[in-house]
PDB file of N, CA and C in Angstrom:
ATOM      1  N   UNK A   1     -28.611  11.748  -4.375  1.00  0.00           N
ATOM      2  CA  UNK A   1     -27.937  10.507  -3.995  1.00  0.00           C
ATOM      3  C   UNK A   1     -27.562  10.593  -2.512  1.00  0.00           C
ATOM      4  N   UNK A   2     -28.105   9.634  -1.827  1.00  0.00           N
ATOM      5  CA  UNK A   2     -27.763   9.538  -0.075  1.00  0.00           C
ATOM      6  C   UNK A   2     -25.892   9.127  -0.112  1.00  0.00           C
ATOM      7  N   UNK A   3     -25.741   9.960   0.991  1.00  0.00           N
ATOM      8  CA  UNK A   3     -24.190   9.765   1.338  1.00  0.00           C
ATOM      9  C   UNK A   3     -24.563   7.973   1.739  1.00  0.00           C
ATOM     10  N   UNK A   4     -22.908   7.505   1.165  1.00  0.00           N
ATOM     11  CA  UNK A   4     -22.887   6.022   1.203  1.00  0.00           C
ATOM     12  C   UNK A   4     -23.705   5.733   0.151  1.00  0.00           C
ATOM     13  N   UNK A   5     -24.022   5.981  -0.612  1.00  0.00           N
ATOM     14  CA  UNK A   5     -24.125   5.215  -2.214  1.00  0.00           C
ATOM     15  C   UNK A   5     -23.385   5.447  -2.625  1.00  0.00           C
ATOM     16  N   UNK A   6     -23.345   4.024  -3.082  1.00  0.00           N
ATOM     17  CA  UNK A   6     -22.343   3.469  -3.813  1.00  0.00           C
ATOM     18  C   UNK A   6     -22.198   3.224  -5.817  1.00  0.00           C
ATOM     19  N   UNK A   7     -23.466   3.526  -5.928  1.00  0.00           N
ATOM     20  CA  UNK A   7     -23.959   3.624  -7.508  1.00  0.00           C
ATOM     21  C   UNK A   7     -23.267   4.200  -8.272  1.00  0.00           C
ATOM     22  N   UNK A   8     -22.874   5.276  -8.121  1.00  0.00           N
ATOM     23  CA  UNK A   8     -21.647   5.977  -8.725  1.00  0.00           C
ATOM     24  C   UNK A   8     -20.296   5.439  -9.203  1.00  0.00           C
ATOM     25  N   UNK A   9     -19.972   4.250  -8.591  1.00  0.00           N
ATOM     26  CA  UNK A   9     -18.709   3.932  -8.538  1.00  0.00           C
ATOM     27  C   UNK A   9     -18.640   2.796  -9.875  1.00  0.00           C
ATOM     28  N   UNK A  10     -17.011   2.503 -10.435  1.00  0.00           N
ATOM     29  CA  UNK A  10     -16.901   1.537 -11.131  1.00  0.00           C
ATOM     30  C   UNK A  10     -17.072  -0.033 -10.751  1.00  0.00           C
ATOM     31  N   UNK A  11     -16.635  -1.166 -11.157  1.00  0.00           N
ATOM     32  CA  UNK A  11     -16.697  -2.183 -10.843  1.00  0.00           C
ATOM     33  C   UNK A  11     -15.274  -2.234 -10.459  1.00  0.00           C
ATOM     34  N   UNK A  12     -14.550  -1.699 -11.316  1.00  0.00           N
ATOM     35  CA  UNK A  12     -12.774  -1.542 -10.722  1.00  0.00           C
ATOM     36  C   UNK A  12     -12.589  -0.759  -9.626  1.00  0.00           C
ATOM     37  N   UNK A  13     -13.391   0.333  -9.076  1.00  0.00           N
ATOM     38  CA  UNK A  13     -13.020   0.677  -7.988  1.00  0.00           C
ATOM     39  C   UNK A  13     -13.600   0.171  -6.766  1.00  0.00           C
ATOM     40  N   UNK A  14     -14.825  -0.714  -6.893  1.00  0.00           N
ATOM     41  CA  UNK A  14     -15.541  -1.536  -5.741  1.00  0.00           C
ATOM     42  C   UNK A  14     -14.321  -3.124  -5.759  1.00  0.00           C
ATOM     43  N   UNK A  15     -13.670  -2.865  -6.711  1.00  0.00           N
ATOM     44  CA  UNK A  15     -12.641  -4.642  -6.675  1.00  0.00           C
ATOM     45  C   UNK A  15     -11.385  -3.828  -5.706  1.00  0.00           C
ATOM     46  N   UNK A  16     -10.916  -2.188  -5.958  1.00  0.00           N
ATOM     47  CA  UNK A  16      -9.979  -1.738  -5.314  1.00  0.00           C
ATOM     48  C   UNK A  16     -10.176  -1.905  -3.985  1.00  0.00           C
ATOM     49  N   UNK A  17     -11.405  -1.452  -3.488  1.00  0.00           N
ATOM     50  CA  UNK A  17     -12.323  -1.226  -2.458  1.00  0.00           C
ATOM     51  C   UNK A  17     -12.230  -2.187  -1.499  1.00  0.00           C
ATOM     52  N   UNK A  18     -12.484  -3.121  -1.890  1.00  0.00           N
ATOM     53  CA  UNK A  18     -12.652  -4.582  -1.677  1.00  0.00           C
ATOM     54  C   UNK A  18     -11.363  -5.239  -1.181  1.00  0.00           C
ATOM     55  N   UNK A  19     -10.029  -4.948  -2.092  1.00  0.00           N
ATOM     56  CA  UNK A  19      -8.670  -4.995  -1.477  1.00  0.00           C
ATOM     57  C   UNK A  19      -8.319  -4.520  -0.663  1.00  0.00           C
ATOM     58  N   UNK A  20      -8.472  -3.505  -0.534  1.00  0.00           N
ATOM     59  CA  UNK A  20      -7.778  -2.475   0.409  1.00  0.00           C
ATOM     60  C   UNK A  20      -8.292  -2.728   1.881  1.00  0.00           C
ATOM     61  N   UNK A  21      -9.722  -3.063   1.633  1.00  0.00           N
ATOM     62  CA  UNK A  21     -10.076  -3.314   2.970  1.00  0.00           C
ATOM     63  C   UNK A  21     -10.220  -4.577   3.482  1.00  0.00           C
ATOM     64  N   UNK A  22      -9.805  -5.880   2.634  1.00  0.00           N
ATOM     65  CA  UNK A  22      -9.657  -6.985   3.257  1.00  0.00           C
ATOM     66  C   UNK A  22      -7.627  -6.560   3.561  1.00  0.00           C
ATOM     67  N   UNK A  23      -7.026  -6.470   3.256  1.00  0.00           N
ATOM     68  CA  UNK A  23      -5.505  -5.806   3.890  1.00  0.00           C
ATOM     69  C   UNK A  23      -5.533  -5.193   5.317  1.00  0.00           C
ATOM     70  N   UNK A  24      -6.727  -4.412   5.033  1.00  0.00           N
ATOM     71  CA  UNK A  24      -6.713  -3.556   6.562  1.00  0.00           C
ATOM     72  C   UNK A  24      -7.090  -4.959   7.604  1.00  0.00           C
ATOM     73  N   UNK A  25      -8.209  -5.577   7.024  1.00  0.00           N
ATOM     74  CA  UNK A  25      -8.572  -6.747   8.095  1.00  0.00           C
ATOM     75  C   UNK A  25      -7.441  -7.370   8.470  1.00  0.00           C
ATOM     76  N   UNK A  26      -6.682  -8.372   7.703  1.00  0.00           N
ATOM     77  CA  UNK A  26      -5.964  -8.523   7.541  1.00  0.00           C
ATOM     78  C   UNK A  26      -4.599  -8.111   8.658  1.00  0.00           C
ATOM     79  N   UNK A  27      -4.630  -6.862   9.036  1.00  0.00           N
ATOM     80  CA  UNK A  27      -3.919  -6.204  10.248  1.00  0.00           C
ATOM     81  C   UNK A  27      -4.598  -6.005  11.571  1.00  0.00           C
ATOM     82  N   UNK A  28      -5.782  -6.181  11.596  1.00  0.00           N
ATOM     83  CA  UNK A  28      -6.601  -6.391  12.019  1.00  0.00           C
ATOM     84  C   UNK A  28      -7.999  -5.352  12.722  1.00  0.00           C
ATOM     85  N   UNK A  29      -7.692  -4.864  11.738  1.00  0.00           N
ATOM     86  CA  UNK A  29      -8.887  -3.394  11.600  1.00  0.00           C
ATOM     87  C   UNK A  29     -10.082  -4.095  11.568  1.00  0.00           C
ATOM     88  N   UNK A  30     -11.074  -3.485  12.313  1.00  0.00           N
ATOM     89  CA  UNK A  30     -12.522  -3.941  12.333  1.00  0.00           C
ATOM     90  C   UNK A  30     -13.198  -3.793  11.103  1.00  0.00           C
ATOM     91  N   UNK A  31     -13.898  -4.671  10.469  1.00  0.00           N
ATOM     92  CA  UNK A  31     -14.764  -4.755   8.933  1.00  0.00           C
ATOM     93  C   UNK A  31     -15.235  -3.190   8.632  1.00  0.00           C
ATOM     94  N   UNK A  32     -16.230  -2.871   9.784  1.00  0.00           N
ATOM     95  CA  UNK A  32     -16.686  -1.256   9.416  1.00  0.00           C
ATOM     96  C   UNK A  32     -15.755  -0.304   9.015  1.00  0.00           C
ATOM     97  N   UNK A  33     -14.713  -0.235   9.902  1.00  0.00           N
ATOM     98  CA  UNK A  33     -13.718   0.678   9.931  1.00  0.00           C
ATOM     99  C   UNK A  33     -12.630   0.290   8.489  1.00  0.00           C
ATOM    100  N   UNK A  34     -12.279  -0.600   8.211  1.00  0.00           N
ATOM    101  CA  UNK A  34     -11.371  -1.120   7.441  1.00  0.00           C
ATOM    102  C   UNK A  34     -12.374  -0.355   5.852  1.00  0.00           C
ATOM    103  N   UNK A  35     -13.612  -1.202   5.770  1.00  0.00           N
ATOM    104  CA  UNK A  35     -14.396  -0.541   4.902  1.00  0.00           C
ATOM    105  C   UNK A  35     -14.349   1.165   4.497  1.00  0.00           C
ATOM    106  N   UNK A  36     -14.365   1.379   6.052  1.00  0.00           N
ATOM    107  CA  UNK A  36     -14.674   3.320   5.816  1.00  0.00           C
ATOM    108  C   UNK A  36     -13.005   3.875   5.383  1.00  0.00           C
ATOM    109  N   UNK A  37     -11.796   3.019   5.543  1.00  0.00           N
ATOM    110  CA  UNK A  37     -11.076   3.392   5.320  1.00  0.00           C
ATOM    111  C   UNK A  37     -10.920   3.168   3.362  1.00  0.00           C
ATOM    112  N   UNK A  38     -11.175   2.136   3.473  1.00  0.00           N
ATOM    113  CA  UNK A  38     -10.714   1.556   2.152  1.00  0.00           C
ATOM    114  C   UNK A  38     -11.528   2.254   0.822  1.00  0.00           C
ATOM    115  N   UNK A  39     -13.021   3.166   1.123  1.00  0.00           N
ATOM    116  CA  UNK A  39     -13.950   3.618  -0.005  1.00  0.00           C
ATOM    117  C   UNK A  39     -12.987   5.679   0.537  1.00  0.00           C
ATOM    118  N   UNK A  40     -12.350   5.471   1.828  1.00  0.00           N
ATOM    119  CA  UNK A  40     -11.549   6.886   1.480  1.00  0.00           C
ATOM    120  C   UNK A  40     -10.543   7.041   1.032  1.00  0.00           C
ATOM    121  N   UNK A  41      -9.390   5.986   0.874  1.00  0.00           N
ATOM    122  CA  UNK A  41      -8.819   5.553  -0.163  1.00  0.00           C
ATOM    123  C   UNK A  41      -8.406   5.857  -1.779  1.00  0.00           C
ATOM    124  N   UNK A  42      -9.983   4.982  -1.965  1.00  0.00           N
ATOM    125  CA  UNK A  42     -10.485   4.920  -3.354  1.00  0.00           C
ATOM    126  C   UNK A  42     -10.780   6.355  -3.750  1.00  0.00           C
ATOM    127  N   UNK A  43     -11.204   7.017  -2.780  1.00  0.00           N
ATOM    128  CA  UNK A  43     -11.967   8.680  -3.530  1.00  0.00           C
ATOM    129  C   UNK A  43     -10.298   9.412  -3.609  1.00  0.00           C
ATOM    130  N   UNK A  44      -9.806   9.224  -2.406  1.00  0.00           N
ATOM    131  CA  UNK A  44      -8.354   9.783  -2.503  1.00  0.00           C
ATOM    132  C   UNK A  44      -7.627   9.469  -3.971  1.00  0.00           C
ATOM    133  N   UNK A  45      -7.835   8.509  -4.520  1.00  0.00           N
ATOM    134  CA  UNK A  45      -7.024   8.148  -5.963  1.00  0.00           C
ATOM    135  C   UNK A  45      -7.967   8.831  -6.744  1.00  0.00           C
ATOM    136  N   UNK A  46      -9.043   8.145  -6.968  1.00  0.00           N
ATOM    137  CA  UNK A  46      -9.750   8.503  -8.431  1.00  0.00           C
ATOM    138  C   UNK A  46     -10.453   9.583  -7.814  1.00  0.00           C
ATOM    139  N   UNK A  47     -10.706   9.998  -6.921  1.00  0.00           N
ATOM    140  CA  UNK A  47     -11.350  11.579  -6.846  1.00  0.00           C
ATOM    141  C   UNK A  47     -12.654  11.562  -6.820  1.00  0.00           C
ATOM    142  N   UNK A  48     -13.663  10.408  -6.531  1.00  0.00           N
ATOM    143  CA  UNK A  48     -15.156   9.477  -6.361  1.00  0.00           C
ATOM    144  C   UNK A  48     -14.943   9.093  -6.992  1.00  0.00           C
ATOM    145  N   UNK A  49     -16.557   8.702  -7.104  1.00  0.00           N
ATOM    146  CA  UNK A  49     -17.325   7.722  -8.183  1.00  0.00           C
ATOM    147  C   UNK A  49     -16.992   8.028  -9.684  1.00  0.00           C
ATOM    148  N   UNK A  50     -16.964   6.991 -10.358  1.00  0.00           N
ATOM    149  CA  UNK A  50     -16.562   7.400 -11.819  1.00  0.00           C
ATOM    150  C   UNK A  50     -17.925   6.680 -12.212  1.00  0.00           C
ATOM    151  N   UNK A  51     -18.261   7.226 -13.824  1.00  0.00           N
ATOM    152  CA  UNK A  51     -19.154   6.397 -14.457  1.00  0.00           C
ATOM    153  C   UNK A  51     -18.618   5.667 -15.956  1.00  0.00           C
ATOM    154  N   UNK A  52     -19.265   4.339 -15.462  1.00  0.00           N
ATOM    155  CA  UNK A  52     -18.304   3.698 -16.139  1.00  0.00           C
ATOM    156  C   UNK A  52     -18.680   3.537 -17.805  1.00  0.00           C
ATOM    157  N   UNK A  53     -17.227   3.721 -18.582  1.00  0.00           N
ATOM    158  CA  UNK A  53     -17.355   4.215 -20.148  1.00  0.00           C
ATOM    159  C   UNK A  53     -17.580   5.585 -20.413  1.00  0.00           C
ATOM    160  N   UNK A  54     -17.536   6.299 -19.093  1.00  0.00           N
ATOM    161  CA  UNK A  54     -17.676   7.764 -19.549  1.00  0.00           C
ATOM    162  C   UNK A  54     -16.336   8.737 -19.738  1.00  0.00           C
ATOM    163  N   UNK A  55     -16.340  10.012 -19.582  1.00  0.00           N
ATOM    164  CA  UNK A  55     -14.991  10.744 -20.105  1.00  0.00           C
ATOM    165  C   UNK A  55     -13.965   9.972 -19.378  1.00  0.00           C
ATOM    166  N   UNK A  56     -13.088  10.065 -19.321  1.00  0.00           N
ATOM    167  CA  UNK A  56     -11.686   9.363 -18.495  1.00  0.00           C
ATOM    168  C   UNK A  56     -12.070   8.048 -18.792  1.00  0.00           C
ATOM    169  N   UNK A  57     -12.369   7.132 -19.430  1.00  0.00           N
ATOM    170  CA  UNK A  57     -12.624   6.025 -19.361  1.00  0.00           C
ATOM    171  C   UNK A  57     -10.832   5.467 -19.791  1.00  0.00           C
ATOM    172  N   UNK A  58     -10.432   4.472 -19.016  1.00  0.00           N
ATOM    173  CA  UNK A  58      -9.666   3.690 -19.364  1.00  0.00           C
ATOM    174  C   UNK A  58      -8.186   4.555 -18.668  1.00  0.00           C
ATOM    175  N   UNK A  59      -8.263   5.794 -18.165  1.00  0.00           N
ATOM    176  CA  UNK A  59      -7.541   6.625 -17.850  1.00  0.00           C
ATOM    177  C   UNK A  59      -6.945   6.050 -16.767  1.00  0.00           C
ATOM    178  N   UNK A  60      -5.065   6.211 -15.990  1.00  0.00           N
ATOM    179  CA  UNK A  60      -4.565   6.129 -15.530  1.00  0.00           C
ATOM    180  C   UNK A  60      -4.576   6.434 -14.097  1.00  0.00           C
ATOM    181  N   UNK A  61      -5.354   5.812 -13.153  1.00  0.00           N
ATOM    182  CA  UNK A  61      -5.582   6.697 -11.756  1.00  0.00           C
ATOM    183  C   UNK A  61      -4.198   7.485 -10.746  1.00  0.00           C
ATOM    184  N   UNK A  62      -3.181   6.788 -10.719  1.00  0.00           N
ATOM    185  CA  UNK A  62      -1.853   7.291 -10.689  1.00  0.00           C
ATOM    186  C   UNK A  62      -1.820   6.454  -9.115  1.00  0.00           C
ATOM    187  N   UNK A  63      -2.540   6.174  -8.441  1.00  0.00           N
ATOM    188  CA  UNK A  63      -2.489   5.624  -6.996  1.00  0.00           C
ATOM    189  C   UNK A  63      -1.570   6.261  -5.939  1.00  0.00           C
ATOM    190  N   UNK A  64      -2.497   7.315  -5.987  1.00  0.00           N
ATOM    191  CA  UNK A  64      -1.462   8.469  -4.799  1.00  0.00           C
ATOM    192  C   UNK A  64      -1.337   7.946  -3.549  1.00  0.00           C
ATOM    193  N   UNK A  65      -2.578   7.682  -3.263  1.00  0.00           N
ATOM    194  CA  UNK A  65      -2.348   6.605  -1.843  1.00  0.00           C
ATOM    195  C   UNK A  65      -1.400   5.638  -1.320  1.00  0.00           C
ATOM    196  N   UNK A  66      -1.489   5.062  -2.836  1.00  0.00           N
ATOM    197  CA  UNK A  66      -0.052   3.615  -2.711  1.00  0.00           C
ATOM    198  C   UNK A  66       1.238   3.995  -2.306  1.00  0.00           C
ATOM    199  N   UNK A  67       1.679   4.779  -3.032  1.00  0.00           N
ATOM    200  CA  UNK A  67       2.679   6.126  -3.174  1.00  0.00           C
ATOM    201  C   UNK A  67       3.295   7.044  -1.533  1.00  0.00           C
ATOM    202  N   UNK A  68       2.532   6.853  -0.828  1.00  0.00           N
ATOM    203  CA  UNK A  68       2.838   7.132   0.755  1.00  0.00           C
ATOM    204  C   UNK A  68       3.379   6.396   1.476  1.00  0.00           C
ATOM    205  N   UNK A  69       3.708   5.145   1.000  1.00  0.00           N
ATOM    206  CA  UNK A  69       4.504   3.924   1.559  1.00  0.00           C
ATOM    207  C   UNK A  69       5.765   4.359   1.867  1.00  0.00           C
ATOM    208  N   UNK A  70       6.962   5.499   1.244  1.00  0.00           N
ATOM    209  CA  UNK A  70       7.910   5.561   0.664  1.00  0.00           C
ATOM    210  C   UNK A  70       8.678   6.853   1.744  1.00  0.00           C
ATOM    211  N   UNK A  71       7.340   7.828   1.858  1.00  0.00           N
ATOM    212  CA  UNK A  71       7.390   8.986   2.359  1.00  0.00           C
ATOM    213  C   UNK A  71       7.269   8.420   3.995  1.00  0.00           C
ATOM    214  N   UNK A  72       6.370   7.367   4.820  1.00  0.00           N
ATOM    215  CA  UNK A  72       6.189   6.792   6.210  1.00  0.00           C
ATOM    216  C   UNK A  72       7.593   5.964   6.664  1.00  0.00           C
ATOM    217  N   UNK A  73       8.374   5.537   5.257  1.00  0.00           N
ATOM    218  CA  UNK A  73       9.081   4.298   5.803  1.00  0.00           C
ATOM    219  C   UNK A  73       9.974   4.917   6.390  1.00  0.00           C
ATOM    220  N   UNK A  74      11.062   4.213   7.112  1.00  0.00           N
ATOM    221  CA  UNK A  74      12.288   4.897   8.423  1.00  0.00           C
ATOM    222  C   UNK A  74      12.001   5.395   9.314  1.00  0.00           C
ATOM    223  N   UNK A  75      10.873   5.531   9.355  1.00  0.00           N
ATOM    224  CA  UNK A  75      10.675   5.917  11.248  1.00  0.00           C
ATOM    225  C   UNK A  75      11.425   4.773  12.410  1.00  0.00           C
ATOM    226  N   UNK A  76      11.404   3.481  12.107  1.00  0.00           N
ATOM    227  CA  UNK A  76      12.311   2.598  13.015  1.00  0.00           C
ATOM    228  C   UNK A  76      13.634   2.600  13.060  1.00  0.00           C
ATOM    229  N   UNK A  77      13.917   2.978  11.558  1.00  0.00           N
ATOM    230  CA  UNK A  77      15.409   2.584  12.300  1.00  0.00           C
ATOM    231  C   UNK A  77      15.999   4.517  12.508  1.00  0.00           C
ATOM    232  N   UNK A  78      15.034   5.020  12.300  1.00  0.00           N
ATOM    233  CA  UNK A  78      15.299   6.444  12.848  1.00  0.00           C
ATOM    234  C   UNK A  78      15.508   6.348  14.190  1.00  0.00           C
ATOM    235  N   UNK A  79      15.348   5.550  15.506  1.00  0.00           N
ATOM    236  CA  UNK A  79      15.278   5.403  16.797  1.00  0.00           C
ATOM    237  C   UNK A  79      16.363   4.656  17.136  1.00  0.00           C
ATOM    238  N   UNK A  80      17.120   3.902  16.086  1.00  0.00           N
ATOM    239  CA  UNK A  80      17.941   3.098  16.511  1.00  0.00           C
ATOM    240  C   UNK A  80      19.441   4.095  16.552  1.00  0.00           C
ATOM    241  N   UNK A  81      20.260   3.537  17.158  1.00  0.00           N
ATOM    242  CA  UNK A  81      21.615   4.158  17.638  1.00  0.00           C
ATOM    243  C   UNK A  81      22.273   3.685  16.549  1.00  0.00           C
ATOM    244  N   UNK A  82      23.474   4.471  15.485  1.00  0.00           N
ATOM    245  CA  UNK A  82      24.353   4.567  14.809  1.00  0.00           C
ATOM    246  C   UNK A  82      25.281   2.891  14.471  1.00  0.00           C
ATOM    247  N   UNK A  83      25.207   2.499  15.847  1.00  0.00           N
ATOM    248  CA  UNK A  83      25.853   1.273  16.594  1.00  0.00           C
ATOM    249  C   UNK A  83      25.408   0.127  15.786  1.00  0.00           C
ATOM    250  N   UNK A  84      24.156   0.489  16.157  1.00  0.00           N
ATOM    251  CA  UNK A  84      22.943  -0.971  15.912  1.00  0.00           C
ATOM    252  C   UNK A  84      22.787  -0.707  14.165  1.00  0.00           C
ATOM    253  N   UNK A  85      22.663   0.837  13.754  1.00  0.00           N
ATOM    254  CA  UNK A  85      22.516   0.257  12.384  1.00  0.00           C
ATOM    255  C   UNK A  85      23.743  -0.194  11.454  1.00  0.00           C
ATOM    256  N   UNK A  86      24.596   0.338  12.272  1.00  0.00           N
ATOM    257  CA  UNK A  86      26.202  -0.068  11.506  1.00  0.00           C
ATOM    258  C   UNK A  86      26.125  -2.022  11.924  1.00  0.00           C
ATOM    259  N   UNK A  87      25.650  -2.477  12.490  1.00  0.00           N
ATOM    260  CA  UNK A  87      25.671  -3.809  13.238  1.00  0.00           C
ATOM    261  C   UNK A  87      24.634  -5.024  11.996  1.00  0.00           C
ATOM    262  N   UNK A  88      24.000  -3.427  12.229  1.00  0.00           N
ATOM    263  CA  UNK A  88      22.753  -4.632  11.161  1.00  0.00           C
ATOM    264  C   UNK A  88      23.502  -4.752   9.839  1.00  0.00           C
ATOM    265  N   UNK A  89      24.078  -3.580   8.946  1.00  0.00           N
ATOM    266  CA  UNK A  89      24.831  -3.139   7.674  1.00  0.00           C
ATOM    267  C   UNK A  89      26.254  -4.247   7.969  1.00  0.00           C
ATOM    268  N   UNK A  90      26.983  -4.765   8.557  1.00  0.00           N
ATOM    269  CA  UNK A  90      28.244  -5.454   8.814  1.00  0.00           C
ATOM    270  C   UNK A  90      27.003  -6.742   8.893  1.00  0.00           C
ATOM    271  N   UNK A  91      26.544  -7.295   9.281  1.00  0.00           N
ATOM    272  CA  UNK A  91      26.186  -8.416   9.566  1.00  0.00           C
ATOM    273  C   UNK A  91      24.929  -8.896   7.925  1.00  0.00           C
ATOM    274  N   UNK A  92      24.337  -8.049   7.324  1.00  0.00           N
ATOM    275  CA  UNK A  92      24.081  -7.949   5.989  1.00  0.00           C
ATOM    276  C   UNK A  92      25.031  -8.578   4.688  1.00  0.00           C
ATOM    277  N   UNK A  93      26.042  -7.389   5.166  1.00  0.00           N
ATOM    278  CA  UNK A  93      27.353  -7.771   4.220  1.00  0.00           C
ATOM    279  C   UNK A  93      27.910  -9.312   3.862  1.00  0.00           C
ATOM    280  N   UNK A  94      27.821  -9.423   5.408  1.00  0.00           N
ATOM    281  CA  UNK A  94      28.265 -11.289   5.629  1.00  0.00           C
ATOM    282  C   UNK A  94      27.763 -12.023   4.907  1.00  0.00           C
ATOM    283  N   UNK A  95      26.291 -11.943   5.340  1.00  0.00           N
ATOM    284  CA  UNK A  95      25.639 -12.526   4.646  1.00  0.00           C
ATOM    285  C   UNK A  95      25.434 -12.821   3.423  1.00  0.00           C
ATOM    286  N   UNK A  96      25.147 -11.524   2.452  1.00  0.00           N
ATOM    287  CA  UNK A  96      25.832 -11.132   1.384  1.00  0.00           C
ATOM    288  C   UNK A  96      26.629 -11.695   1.161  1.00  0.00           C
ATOM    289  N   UNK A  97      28.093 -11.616   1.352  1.00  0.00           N
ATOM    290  CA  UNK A  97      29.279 -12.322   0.857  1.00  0.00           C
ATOM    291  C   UNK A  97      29.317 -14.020   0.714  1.00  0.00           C
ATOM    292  N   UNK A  98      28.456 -14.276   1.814  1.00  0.00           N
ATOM    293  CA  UNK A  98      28.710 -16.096   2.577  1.00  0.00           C
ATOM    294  C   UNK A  98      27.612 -16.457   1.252  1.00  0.00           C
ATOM    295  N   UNK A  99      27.035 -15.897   0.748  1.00  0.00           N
ATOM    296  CA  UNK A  99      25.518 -15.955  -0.030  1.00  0.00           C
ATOM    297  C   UNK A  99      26.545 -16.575  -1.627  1.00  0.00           C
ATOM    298  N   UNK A 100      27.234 -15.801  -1.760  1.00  0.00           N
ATOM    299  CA  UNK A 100      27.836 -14.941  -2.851  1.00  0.00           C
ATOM    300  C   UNK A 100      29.092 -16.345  -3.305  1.00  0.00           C
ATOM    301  N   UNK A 101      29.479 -16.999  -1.609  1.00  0.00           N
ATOM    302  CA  UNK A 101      30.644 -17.578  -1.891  1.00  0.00           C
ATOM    303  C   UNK A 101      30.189 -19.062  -2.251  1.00  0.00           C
ATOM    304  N   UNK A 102      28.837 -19.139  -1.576  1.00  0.00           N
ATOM    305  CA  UNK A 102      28.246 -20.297  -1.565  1.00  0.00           C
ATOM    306  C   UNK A 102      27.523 -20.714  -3.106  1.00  0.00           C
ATOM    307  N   UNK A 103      26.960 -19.848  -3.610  1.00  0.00           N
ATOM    308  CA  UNK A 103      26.495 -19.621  -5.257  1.00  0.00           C
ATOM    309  C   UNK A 103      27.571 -19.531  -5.993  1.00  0.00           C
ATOM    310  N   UNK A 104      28.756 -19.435  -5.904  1.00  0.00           N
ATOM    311  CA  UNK A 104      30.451 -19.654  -7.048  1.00  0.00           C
ATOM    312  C   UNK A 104      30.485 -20.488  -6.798  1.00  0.00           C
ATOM    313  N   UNK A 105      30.878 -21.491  -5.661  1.00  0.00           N
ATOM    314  CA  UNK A 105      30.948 -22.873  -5.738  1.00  0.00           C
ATOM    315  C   UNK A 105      29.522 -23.889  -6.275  1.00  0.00           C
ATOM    316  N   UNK A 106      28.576 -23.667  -5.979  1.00  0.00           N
ATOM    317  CA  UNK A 106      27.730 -24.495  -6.550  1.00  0.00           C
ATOM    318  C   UNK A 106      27.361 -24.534  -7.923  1.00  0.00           C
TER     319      UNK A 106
END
C-alpha cells in the first residue's frame, strides 16, 4: 500500500477527517496543510486505518487529540498582571449579579 492511501480507513474516520480539516480551514490553514494535519489527527486517535466490521468494530476511540484543549488553555491570561485578572473576576461578578437581579424581577 503507497503512503497516502487512504483504503484502509473507515467511512467514520474519512467524516472525522473531513471535520477536522474543514475547522483548520476555517482558521485559516491552507487545504493541503489543514488536510495533512487533520488524517494526523485521525491516526493520533484511532492509531490508522481501521477495517471496517473488523476486530474493534464499534469500539470507543477515546479522542486523545480532542482532550489537549484543556492541557493548552491559560497561556493568556498567564501574561496578564494579578490586577487585570482580579478586574476581569469583579467586573464578571457584576454582571453576574445585575444578570441575577434582572431574572427575580422578571
Amino acid at each position: 500500500m503507497p503512503r497516502g492511501d487512504k483504503s484502509k480507513y473507515t467511512d467514520k474516520q474519512e467524516r472525522k477527517a473531513d471535520h477536522i480539516a474543514a475547522g483548520y480551514e476555517k482558521q485559516g490553514v491552507g487545504e493541503k496543510e489543514a488536510e495533512r494535519r487533520a488524517w494526523a489527527t485521525v491516526n493520533k486517535d484511532d492509531g490508522g486505518g481501521k477495517n471496517p466490521g473488523g476486530s474493534g468494530r464499534g469500539k470507543d476511540t477515546g479522542h486523545p487529540a480532542a482532550h489537549k484543549g484543556g492541557e493548552k488553555g491559560g497561556k493568556a491570561s498567564d501574561n496578564r498582571s494579578a490586577a487585570a485578572r482580579s478586574a476581569s473576576a469583579k467586573k464578571a461578578a457584576a454582571t453576574r449579579k445585575r444578570n441575577a437581579e434582572h431574572h427575580a424581577n422578571g
